[in-house]
Protein backbone atom coordinates (compact mmCIF):
# COMPACT_ATOMS: atom_id res chain seq x y z
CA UNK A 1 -14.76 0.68 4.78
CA UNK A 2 -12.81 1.18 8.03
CA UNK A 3 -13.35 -3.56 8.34
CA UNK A 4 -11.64 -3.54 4.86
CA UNK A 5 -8.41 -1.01 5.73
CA UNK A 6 -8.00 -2.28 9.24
CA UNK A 7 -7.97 -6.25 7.91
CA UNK A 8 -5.28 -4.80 5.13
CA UNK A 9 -3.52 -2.70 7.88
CA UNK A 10 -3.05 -5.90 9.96
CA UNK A 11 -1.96 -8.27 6.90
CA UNK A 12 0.47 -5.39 5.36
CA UNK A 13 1.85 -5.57 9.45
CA UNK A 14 2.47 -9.15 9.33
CA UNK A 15 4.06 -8.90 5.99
CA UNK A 16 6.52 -6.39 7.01
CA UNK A 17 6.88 -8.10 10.18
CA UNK A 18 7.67 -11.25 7.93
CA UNK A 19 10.14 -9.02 5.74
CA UNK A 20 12.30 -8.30 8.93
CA UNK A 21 12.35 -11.80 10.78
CA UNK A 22 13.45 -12.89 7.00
CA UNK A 23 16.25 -10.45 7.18
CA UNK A 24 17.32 -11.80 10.74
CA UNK A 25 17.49 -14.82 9.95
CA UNK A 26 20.01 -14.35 6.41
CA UNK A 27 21.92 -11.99 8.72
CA UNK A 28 24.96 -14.55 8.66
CA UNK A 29 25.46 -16.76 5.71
CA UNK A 30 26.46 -19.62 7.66
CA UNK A 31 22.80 -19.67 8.66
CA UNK A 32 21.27 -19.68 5.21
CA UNK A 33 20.43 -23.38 4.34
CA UNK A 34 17.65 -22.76 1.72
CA UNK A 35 17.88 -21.35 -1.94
CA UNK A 36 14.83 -18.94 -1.63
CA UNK A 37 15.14 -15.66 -0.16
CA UNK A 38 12.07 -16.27 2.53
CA UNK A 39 13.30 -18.98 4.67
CA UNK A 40 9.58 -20.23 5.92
CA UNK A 41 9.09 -23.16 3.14
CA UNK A 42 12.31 -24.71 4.76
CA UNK A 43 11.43 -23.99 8.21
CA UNK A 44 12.02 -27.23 9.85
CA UNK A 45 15.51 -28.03 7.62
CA UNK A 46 16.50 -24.72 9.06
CA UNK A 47 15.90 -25.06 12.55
CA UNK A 48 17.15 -28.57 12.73
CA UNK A 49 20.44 -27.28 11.10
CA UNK A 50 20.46 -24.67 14.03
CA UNK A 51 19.36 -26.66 17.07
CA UNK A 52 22.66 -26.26 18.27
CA UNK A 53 23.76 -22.48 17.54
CA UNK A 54 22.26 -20.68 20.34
CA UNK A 55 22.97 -17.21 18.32
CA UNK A 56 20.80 -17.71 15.74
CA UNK A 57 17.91 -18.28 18.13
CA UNK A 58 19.53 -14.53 20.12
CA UNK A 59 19.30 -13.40 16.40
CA UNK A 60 15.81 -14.35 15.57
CA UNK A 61 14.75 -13.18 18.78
CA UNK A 62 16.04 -9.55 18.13
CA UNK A 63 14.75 -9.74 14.73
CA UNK A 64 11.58 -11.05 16.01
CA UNK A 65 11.13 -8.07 18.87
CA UNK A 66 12.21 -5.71 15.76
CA UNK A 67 9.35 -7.15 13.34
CA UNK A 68 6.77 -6.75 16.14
CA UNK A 69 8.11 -3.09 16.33
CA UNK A 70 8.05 -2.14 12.90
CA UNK A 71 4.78 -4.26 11.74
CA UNK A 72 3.19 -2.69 14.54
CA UNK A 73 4.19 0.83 13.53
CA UNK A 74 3.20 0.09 10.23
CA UNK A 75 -0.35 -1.13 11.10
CA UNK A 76 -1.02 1.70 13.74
CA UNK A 77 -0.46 4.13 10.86
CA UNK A 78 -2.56 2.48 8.32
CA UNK A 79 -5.26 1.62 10.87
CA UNK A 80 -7.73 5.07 11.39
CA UNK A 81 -8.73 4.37 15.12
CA UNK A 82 -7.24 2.04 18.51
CA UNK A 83 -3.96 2.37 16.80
CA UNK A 84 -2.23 0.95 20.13
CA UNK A 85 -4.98 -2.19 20.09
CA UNK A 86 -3.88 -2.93 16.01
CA UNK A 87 -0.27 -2.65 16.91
CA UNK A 88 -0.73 -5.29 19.53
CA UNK A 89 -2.73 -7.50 17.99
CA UNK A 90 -0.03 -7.70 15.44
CA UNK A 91 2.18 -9.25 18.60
CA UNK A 92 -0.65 -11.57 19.28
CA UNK A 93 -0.10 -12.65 15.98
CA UNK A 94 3.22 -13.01 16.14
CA UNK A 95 3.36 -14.85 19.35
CA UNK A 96 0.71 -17.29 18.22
CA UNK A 97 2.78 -18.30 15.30
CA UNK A 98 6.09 -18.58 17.31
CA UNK A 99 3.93 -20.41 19.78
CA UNK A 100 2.98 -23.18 17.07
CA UNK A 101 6.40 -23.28 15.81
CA UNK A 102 7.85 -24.34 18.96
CA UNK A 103 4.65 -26.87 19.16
CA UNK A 104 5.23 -28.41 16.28
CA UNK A 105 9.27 -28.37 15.84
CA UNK A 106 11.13 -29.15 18.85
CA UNK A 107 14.62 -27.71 17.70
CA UNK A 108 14.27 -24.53 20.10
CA UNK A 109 16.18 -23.95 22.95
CA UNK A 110 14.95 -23.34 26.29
CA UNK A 111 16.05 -19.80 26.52
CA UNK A 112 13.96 -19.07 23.53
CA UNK A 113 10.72 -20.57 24.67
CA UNK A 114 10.85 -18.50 27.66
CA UNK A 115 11.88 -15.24 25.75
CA UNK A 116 9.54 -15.23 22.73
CA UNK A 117 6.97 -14.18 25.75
CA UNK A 118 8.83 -11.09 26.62
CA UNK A 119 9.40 -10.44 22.99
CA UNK A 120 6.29 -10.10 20.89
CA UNK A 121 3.70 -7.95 23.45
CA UNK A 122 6.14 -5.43 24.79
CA UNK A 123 7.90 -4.50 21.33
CA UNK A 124 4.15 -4.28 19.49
CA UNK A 125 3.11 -2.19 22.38
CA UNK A 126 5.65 -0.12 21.93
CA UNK A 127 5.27 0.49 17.90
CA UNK A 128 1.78 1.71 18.79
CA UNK A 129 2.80 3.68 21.33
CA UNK A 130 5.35 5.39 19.19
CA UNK A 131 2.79 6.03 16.01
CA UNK A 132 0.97 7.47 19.23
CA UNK A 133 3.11 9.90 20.02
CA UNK A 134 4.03 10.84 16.40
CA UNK A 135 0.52 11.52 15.73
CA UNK A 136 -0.11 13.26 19.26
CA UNK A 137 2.54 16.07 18.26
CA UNK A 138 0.76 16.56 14.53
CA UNK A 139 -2.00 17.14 16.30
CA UNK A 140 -0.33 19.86 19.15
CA UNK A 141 1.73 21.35 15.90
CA UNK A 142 -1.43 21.73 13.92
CA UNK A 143 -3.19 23.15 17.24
CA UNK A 144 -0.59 25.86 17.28
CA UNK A 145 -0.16 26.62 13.62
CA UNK A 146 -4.43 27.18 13.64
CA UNK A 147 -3.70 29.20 16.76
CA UNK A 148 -1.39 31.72 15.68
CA UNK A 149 -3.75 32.16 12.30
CA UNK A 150 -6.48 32.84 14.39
CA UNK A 151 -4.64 35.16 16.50
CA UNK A 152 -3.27 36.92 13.64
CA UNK A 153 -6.36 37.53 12.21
């Protein structure tokens, strides 16, 4: 049971993740060159319309380190155990993919290459670190609240 909820946990991650970079990238309409809301089935059109437009690369950068946040947030919660290890793995993810889109489409600038590395792994880290913590002061709340029955008692 806990193979089937962690593999969901991970793909309902990516999707969000996928939800937000989506969002980044229709941030400015100048930017959207595809009728579909999901710009990934006109990848290559896109990117080649942006080769030169350094701020949509900054843009899909923040959006990027924003998915990895939030996708790893939302896997960390779903997942019951190494919530931290889930949330990451949802950056490995991430990075892989940005990895073989700069492979196989050339359109990226430099500055982009180099930053997608200090994007994906810190920002995933940090969504499981912040389910973490949220989960870390349940637990001293609860401790209390069980506390203060017992001592009333």
């Amino acid at each position: 049971m806990n193979f089937l909820r962690n593999t969901i946990a991970v793909f309902v991650g990516l999707g969000v993740a996928a939800l937000i970079i989506s969002l980044g990238v229709r941030l400015n309409a100048a930017w959207i060159t595809y009728d579909e809301y999901a710009p990934f089935g006109h990848w290559e059109q896109l990117l080649q319309a942006m080769q030169y437009k350094p701020y949509f690369f900054v843009a899909l950068l923040v959006s990027s380190g924003i998915a990895a946040t939030v996708g790893g947030v939302v896997t960390a919660i779903i997942v019951k155990y190494a919530k931290v290890a889930y949330a990451i793995l949802i950056g490995f993810i991430l990075l892989f993919m940005a990895m073989l889109d700069i492979i196989i489409f050339p359109y990226h600038p430099t500055f982009y290459k180099i930053c997608i590395f200090l994007t994906f792994f810190p920002f995933s880290w940090i969504g499981g670190k912040i389910t973490e913590v949220i989960y870390e002061r349940k637990k001293k709340r609860l401790r209390r609240s069980q506390n203060k029955k017992n001592a009333a008692l």
